[in-house]
Protein backbone atom coordinates (compact mmCIF):
# COMPACT_ATOMS: atom_id res chain seq x y z
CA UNK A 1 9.69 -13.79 -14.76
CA UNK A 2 7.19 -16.26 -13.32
CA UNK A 3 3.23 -14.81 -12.77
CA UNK A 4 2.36 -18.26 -11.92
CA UNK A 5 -0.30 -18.13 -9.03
CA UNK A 6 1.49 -19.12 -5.56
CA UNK A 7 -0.66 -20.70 -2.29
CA UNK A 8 -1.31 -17.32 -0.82
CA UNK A 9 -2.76 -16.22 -4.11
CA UNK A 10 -4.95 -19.15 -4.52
CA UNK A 11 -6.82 -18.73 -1.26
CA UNK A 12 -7.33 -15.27 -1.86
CA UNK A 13 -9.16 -16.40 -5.24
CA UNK A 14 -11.31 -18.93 -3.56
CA UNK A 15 -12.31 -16.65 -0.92
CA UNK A 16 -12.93 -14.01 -3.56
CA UNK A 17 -14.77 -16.50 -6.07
CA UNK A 18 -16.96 -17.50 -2.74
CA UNK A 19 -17.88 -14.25 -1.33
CA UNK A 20 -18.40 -12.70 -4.74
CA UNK A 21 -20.92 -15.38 -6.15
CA UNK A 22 -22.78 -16.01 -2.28
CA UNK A 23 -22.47 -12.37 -1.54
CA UNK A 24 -22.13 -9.73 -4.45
CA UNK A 25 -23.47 -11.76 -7.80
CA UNK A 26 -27.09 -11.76 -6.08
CA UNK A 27 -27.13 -7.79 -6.03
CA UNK A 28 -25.11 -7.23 -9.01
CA UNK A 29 -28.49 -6.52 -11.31
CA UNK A 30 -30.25 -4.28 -8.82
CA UNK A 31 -27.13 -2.12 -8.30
CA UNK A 32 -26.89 -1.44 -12.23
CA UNK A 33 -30.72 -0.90 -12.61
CA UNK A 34 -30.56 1.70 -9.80
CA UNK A 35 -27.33 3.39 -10.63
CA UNK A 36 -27.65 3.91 -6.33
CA UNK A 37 -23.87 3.70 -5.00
CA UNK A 38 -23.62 0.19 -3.25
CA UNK A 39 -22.99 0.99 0.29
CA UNK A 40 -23.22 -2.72 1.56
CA UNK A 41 -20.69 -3.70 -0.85
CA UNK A 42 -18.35 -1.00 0.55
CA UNK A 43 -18.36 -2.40 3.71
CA UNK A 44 -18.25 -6.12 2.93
CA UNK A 45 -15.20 -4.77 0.81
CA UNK A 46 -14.14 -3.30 3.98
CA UNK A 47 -14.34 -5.81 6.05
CA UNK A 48 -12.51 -8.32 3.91
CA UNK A 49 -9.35 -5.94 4.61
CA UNK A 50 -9.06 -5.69 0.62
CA UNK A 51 -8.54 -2.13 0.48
CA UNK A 52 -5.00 -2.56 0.93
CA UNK A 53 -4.22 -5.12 -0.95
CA UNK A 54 -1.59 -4.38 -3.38
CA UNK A 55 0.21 -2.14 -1.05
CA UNK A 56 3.31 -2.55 1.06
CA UNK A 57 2.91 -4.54 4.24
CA UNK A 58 3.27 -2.06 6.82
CA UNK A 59 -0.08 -0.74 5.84
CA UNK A 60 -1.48 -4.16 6.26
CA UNK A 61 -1.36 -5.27 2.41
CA UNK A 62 0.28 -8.18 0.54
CA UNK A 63 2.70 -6.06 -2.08
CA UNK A 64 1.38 -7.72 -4.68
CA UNK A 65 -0.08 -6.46 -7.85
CA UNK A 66 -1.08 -10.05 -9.05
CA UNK A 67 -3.18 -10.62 -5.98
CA UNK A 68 -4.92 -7.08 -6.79
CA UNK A 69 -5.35 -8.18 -10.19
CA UNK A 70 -7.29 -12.02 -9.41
CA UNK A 71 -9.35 -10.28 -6.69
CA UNK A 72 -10.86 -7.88 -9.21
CA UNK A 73 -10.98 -10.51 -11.57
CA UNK A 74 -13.20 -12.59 -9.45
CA UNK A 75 -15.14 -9.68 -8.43
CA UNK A 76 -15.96 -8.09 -12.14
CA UNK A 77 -17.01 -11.54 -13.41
CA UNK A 78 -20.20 -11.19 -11.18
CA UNK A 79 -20.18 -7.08 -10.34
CA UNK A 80 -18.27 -4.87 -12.26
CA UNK A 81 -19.40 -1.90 -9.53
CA UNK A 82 -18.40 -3.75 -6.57
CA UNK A 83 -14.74 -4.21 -8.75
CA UNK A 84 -14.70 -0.33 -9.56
CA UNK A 85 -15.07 0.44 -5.48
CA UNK A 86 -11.86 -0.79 -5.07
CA UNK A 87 -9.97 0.23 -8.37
CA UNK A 88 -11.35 4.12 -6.93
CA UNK A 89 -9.80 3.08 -3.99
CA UNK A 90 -6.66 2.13 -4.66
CA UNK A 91 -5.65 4.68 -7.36
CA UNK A 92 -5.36 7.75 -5.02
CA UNK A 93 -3.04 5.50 -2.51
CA UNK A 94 -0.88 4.70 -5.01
CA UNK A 95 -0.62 7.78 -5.81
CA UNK A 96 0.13 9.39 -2.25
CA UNK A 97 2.00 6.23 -1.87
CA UNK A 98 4.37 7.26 -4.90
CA UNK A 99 4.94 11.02 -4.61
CA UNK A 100 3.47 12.12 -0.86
CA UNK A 101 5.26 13.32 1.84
CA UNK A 102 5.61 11.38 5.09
CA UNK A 103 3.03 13.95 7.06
CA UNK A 104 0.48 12.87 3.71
CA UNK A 105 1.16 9.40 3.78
CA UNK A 106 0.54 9.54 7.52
CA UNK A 107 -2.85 11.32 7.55
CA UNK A 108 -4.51 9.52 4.66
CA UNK A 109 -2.92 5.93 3.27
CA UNK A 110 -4.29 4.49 7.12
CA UNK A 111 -7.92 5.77 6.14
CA UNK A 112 -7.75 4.49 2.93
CA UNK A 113 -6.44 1.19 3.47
CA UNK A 114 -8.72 0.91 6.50
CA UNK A 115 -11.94 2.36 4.18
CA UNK A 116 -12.40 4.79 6.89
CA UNK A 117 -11.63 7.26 4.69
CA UNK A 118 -12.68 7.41 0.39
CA UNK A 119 -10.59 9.15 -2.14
CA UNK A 120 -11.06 10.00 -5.95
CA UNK A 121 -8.24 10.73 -8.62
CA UNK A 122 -9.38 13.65 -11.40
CA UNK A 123 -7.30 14.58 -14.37
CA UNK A 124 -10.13 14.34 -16.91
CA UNK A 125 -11.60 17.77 -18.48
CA UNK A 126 -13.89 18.74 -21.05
CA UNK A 127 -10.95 19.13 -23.75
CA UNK A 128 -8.50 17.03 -22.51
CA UNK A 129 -9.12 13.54 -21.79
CA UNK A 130 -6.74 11.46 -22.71
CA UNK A 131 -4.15 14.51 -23.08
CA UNK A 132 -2.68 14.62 -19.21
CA UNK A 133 -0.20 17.11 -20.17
CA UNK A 134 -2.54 19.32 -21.74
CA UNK A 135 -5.05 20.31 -18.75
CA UNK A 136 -6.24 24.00 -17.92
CA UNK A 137 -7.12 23.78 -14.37
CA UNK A 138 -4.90 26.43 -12.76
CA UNK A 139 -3.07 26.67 -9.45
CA UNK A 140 -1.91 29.76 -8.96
CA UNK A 141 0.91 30.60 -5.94
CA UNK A 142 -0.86 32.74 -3.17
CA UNK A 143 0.09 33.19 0.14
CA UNK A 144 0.54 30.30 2.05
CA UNK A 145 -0.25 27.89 -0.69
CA UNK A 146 -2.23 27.85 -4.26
CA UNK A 147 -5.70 28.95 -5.26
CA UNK A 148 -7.08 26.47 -8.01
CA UNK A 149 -9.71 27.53 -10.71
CA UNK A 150 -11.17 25.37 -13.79
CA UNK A 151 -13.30 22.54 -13.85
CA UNK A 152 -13.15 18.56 -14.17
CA UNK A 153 -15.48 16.20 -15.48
CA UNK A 154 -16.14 12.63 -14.84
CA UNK A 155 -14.42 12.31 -11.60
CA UNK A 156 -15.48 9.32 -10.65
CA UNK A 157 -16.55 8.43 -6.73
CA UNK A 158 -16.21 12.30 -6.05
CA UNK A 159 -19.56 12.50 -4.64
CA UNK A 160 -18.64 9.84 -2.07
CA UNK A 161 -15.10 11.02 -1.43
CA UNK A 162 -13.64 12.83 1.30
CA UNK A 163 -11.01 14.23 -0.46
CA UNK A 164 -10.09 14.46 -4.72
CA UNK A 165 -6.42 14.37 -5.85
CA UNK A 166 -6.89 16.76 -8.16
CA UNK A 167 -4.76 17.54 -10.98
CA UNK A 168 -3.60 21.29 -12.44
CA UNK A 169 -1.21 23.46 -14.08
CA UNK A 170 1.68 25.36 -12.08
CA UNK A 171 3.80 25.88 -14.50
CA UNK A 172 4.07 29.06 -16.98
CA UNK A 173 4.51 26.89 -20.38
CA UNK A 174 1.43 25.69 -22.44
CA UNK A 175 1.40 22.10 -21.88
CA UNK A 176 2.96 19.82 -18.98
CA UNK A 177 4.29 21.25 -15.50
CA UNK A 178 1.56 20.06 -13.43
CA UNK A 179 0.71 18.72 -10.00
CA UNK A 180 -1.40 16.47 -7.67
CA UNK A 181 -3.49 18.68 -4.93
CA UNK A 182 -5.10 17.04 -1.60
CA UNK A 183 -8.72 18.91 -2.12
CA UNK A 184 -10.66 18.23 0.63
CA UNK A 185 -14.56 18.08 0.21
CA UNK A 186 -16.24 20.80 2.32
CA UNK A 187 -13.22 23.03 0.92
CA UNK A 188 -14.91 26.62 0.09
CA UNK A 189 -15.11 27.44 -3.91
CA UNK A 190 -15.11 23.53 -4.20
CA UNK A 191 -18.36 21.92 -5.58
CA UNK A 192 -19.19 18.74 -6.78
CA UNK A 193 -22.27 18.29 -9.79
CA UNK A 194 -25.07 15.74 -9.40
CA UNK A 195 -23.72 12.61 -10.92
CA UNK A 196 -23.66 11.70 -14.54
CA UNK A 197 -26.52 8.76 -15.97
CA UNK A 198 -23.90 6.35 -17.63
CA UNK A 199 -24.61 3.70 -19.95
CA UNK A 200 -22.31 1.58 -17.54
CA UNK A 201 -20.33 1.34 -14.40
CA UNK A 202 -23.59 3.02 -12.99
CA UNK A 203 -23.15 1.88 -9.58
CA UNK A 204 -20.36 4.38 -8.87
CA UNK A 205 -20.46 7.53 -9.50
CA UNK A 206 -19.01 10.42 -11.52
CA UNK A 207 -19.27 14.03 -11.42
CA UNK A 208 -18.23 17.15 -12.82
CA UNK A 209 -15.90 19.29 -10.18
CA UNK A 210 -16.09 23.25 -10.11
CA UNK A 211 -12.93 24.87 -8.85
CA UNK A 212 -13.39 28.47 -7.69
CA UNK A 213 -10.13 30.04 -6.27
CA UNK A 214 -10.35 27.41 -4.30
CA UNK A 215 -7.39 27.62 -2.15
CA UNK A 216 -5.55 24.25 -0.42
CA UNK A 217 -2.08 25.05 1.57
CA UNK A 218 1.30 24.03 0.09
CA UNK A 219 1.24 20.83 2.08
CA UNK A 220 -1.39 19.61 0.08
CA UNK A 221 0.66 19.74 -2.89
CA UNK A 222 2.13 15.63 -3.61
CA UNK A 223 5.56 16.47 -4.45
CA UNK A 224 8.08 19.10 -5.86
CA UNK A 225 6.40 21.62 -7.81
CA UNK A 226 5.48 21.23 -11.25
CA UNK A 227 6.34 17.18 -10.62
CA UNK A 228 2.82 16.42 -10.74
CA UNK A 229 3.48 14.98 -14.24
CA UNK A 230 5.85 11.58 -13.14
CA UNK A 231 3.36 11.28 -9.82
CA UNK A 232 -0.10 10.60 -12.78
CA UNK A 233 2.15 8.65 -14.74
CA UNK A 234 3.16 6.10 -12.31
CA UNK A 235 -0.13 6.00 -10.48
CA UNK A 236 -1.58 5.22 -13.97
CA UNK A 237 1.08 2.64 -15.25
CA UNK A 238 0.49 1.26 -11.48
CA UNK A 239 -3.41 0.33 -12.02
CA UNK A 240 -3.38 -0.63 -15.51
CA UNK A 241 -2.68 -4.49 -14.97
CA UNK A 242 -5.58 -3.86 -12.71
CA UNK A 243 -7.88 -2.04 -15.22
CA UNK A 244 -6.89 -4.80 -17.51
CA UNK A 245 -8.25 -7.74 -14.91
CA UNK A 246 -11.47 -5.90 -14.79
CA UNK A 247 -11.53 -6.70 -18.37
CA UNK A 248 -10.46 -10.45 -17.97
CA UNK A 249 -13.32 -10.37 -15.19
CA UNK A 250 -15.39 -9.01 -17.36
CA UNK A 251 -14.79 -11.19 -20.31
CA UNK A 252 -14.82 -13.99 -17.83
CA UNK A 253 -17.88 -13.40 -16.29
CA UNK A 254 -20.26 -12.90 -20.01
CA UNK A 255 -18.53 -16.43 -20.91
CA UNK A 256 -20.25 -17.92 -17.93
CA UNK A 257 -23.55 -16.68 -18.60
CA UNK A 258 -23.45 -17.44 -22.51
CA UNK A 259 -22.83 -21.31 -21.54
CA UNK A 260 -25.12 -21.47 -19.08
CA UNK A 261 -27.64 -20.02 -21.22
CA UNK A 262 -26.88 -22.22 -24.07
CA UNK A 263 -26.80 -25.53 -22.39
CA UNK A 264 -30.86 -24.44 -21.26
CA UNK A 265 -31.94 -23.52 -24.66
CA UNK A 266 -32.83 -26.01 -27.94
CA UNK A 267 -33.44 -24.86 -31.33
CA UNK A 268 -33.87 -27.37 -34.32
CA UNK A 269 -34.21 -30.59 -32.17
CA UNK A 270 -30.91 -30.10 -30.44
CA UNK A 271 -29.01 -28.10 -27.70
CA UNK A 272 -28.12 -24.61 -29.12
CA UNK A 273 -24.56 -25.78 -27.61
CA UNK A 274 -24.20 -28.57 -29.98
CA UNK A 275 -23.75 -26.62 -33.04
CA UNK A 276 -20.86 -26.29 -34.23
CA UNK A 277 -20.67 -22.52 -34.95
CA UNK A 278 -21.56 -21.80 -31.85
CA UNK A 279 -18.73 -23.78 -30.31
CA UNK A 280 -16.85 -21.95 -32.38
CA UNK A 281 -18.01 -18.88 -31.12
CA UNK A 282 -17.31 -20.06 -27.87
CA UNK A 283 -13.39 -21.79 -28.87
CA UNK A 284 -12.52 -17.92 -29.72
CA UNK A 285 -14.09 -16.44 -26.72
CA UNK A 286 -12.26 -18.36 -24.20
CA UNK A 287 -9.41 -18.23 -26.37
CA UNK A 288 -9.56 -14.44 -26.05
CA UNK A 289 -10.07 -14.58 -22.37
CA UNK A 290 -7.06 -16.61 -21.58
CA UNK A 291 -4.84 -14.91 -24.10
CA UNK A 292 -5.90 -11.76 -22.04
CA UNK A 293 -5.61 -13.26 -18.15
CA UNK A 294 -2.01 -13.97 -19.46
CA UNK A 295 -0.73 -10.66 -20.58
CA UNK A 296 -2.29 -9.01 -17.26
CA UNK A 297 -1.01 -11.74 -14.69
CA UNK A 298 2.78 -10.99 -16.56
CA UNK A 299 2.14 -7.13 -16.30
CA UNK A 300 1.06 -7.09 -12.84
CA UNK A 301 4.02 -9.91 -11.57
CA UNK A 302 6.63 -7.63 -13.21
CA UNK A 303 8.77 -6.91 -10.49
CA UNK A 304 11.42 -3.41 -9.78
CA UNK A 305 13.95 -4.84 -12.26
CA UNK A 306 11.72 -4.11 -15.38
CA UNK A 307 12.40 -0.69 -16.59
CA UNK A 308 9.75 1.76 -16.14
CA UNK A 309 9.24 2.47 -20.32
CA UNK A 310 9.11 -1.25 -20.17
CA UNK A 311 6.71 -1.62 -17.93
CA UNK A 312 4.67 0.75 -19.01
CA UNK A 313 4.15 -0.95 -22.75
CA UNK A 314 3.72 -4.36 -20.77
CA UNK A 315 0.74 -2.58 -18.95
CA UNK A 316 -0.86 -1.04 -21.84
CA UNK A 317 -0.90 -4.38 -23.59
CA UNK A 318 -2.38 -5.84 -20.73
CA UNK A 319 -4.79 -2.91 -20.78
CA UNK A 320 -5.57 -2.49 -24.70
CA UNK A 321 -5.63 -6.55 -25.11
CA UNK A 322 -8.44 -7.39 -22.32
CA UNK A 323 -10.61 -4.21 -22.88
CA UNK A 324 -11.07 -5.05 -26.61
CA UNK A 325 -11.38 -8.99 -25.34
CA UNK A 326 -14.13 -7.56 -22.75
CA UNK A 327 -16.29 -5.64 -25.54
CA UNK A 328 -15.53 -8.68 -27.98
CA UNK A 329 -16.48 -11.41 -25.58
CA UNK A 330 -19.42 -9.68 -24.18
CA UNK A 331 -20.71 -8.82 -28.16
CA UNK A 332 -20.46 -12.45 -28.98
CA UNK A 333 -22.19 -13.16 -25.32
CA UNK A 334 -25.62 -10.71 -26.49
CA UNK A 335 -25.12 -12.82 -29.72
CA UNK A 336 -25.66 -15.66 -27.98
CA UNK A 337 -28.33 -14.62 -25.89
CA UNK A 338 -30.56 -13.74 -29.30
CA UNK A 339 -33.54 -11.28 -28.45
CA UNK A 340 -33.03 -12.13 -24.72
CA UNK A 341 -29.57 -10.58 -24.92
CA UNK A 342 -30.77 -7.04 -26.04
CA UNK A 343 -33.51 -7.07 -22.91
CA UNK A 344 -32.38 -4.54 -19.49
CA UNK A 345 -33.54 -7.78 -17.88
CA UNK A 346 -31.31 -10.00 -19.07
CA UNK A 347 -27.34 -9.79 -16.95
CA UNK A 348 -25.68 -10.29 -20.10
CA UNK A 349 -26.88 -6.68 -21.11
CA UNK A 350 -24.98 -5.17 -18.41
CA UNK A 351 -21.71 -6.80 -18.95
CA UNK A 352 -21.97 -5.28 -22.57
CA UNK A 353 -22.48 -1.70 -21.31
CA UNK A 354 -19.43 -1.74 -19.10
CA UNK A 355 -17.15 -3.30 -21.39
CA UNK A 356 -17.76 -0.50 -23.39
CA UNK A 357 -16.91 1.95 -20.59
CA UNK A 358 -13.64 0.16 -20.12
CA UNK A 359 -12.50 0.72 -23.15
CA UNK A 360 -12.72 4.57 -22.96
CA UNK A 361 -11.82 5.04 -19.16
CA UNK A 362 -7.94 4.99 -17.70
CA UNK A 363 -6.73 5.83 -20.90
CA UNK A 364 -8.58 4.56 -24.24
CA UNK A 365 -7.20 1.60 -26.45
CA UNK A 366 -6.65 3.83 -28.75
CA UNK A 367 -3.99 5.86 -26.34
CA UNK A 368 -2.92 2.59 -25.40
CA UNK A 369 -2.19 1.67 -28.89
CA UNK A 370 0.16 5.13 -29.03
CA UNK A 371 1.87 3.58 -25.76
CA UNK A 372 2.46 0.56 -27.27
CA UNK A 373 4.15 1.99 -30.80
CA UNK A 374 5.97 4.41 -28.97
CA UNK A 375 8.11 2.25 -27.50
CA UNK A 376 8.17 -0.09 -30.38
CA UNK A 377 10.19 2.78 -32.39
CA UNK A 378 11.93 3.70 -29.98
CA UNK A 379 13.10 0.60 -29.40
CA UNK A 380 14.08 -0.43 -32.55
CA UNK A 381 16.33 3.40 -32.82
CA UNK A 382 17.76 2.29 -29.69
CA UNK A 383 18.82 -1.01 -31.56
């Protein structure tokens, strides 16, 4: 397996690097101070065709993870919001893409990979986060189609979507037997909360959704009933490399500021970058963020003949490894910074906050972690 960066790839990281630091880095700070959803950055994302990216070429994309993964890369290392609008994005095509029907894929992958249309994915509620298989939103068989009732929390980019793949039960057993639903907005019962104030990743938002026998038609059901389950899993295992180069971006991006603030500063008759623990400081950080590009570039190259439990381990590495590097490198960064570091003024502060959010969101490290051993074991039964 090679995840070595080809010519196509490389011009679509030196028209990302451009764009991002002429275009996005100078707004970066007054989108997270506002927490107001960047509508600018939407369309410049829009009208660099990026929405499709990673899809298949007959909706106008490149079919490659790896180019996914070094455009949000380049992106997070100046704006992790601008990043997230197309991570949002991308997760409910892949989705539709993986388990729709032909009449679904028809009516909503063109919107979406044209940003005409904008889509959120919720499986997240109050006592089941991380536990998928363990939600209590209901859809219930009526007439026709399914009447949903429960409640969601931190959907994120609900309040700008036009539709939510939502996730509930359909099945009669405790845990598991669940599907995707096509929930439109304006859909009566349906109703979206004002949107959270997060500590990071402010620039897009997330909401709590109200379900109240709200009822969608069977064809807005992705797949055979009570299939929802394989449908979230490969949607998930899908954006992971991705998650995972918000990290690297992330990581990336508080290395940049710590040496440039470093070079500027003296302390004791001599550059602040001359000493040698700092150097050390920054020898691990880079170290980190390389180690971390690495595992996501292989995750996100790994092609159909990589088996799915495979691929999924290979993803939640790529995932654990550069959210931990993210929160480490951007700790070490505030270091750096001294008292500066810990002001709402200062950019480094930001990167801190949402390296903390990427280590709970898309599945924790610590649920990556159980990914990860699982398949160890069963590996090693397997022999």
């Amino acid at each position: 397996m090679t995840f070595e960066l080809n010519d196509d790839q490389r011009q679509i990281q030196d028209l990302i690097r451009r764009v991002a630091r002429e275009k996005i880095a100078p707004r970066a700070q007054e989108i997270d101070a506002t927490g107001e959803y960047p509508h600018d950055m939407f369309e410049l994302l829009k009208e660099l065709g990026l929405f499709t990216l990673p899809f298949p070429e007959q909706y106008g994309g490149t079919g490659s993870m790896l180019s996914a993964c070094v455009t949000v890369e380049e992106l997070c290392r100046v704006c992790y919001n601008t990043a997230y609008l197309l991570v949002v994005q991308w997760l409910p095509f892949s989705a539709i893409l993986a388990g729709g029907s032909d009449e679904q894929k028809a009516r909503y992958l063109p919107g979406l990979a044209s940003g005409a249309l904008r889509a959120a994915f919720s499986t997240t509620e109050s006592q089941s986060g991380s536990d998928v298989a363990g939600i209590r939103t209901r859809a219930k068989r009526v007439d026709g189609g399914y009447s949903i009732t429960g409640s969601k929390i931190w959907c994120t980019n609900a309040a700008m979507a036009d539709f939510i793949l939502v996730a509930a039960k359909t099945g009669d057993q405790e845990r598991g037997q669940i599907n995707l639903f096509i929930v439109e907005k304006d859909t009566k019962g349906f109703e979206i909360s004002p949107k959270e104030d997060k500590m990071g990743a402010r620039g897009v938002p997330s909401s709590t959704l109200y379900f109240d026998d709200v009822f969608v038609p069977t064809d807005a059901r992705l797949g055979p009933e009570e299939g929802g389950w394989k449908i979230v899993m490969e949607a998930f295992n899908k954006s992971r490399p991705v998650i995972g180069a918000r990290g690297v971006g992330l990581a990336q991006g508080a290395l940049d500021h710590a040496l440039a603030f470093i070079n500027d500063r003296k302390a004791f008759g001599q550059a602040i970058s001359d000493f040698q623990g700092v150097r050390w400081m920054l020898a691990d950080m880079a170290t980190r963020v390389e180690c971390s590009r690495l595992l996501v570039y292989r995750a996100a190259a790994a092609d159909a003949g990589v088996s799915g439990r495979d691929l999924a381990m290979m993803a939640a590495m790529a995932k654990l490894q550069s959210a931990d590097t993210a929160m480490k490198v951007a700790t070490d960064a505030v270091q750096l910074f001294g008292a500066a570091g810990i002001s709402n003024d200062s950019p480094i502060n930001r990167y801190f906050r949402d390296a903390k959010v990427l280590q709970i969101v898309e599945g924790t490290s610590q649920i990556q972690r159980n990914i990860i051993a699982r398949q160890l074991v069963q590996q090693s039964r397997d022999g």
